[in-house]
Protein backbone atom coordinates (compact mmCIF):
# COMPACT_ATOMS: atom_id res chain seq x y z
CA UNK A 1 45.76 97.16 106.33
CA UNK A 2 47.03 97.15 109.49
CA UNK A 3 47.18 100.65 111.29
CA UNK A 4 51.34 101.92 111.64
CA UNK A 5 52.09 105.25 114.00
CA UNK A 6 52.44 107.87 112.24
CA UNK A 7 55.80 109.09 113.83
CA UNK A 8 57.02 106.12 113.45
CA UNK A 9 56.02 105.27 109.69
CA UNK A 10 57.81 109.14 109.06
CA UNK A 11 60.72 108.05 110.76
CA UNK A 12 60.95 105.38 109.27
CA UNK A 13 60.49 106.91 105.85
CA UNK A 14 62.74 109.17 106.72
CA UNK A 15 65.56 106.76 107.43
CA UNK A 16 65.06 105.06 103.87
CA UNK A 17 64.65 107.54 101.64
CA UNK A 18 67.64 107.63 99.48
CA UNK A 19 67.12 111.53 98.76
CA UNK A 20 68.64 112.51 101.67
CA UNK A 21 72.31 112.59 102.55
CA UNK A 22 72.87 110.31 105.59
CA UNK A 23 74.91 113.91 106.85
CA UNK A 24 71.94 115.76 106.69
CA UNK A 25 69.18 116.45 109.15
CA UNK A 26 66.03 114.80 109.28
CA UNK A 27 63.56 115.58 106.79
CA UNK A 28 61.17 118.43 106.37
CA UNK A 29 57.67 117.59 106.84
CA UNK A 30 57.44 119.03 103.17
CA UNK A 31 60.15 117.05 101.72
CA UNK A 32 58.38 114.13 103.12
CA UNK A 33 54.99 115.22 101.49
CA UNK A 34 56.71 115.48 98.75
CA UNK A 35 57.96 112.08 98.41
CA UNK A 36 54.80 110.44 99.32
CA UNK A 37 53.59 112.45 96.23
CA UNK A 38 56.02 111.25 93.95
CA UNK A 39 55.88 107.61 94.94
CA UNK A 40 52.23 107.94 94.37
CA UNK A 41 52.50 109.53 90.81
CA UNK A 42 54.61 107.03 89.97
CA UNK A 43 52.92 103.79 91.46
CA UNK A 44 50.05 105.10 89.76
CA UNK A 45 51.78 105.58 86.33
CA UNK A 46 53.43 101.73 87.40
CA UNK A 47 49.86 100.27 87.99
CA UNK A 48 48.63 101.58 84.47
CA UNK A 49 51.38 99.83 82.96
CA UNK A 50 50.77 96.43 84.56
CA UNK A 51 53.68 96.62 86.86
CA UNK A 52 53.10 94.16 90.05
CA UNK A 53 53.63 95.76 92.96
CA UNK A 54 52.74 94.83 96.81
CA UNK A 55 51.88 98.28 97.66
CA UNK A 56 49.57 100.58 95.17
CA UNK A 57 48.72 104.38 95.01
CA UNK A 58 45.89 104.10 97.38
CA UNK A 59 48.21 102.98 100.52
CA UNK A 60 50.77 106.38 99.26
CA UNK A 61 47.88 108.31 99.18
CA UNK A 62 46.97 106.98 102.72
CA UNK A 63 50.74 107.89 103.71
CA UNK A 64 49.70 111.60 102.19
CA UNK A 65 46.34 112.09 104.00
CA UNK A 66 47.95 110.92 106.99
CA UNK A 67 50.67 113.62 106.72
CA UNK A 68 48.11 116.10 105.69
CA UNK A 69 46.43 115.60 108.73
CA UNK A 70 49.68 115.46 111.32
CA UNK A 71 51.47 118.84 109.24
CA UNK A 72 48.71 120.57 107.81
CA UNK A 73 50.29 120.60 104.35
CA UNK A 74 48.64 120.32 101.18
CA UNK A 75 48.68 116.94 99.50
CA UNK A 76 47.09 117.96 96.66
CA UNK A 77 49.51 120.38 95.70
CA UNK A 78 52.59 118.12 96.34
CA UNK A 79 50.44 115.54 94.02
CA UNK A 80 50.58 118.27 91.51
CA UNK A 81 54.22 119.31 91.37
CA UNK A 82 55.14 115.52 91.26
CA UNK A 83 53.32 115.08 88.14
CA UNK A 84 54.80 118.56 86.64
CA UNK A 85 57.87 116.75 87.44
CA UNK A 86 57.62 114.22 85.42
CA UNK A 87 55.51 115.38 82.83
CA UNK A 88 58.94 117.85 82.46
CA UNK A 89 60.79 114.64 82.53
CA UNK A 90 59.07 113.10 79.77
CA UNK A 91 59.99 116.46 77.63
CA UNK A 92 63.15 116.37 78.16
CA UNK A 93 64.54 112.61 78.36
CA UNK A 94 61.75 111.41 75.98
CA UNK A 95 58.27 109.49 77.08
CA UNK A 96 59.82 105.98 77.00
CA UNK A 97 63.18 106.88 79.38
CA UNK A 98 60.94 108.57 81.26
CA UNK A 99 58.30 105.98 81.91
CA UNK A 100 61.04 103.26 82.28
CA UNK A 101 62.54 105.35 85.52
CA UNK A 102 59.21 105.76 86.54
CA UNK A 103 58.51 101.92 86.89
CA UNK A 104 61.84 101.91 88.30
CA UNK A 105 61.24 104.58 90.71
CA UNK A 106 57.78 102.66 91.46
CA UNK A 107 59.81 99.80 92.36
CA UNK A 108 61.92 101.60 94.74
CA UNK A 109 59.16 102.90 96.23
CA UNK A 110 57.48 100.03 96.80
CA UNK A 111 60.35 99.01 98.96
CA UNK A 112 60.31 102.10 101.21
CA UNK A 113 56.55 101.35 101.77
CA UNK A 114 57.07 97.77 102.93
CA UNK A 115 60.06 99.80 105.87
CA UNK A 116 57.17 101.79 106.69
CA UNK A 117 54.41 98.93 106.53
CA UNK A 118 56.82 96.93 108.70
């Protein structure tokens, strides 16, 4: 895997992710963490249930140590509320809605790592 800056792969993720208005400021390191969290949970849910991806949990889990290290924050805990998340998710819309966004959401984060892989 070939080594990216960090600023730059941040940037970069910043730029793509759809959560944030294009009006809005750049990204919290938190809010960051906390999409590399997500897209793990969910890549990981998406590689249990034989989706193909190019990009698995262990490279957003590479993203999250690599923020953990820059910010200080705590991946872990970010890897915890994502899962809450969606665990609440699959409560409320139902396990099979909520699994199909999930391989959905895997997909769309597989394209955000290939910006920041790029």
């Amino acid at each position: 895997m070939r080594s990216i800056s960090l600023a730059v792969g941040v940037a970069i993720v910043a730029i793509a992710t759809p959560i944030v208005p294009i009006s809005a400021k750049d990204p919290s390191p938190q809010k960051l963490m906390d999409m590399a969290a997500g897209c793990a949970y969910v890549v990981s849910i998406a590689e249990g249930n034989n989706v193909k991806l190019r990009y698995g949990s262990a490279d957003w889990m590479n993203v999250i140590r690599q923020l953990e290290r820059v910010t200080g924050l705590d991946g872990e805990q970010s890897l915890k509320l994502a899962k809450a998340k969606y665990n609440k998710r699959a409560r409320v819309m139902g396990a099979d809605e909520a699994l199909s966004h999930m391989k959905s959401r895997s997909k769309d984060c597989d394209r955000e790592m290939a910006v920041i892989q790029s």
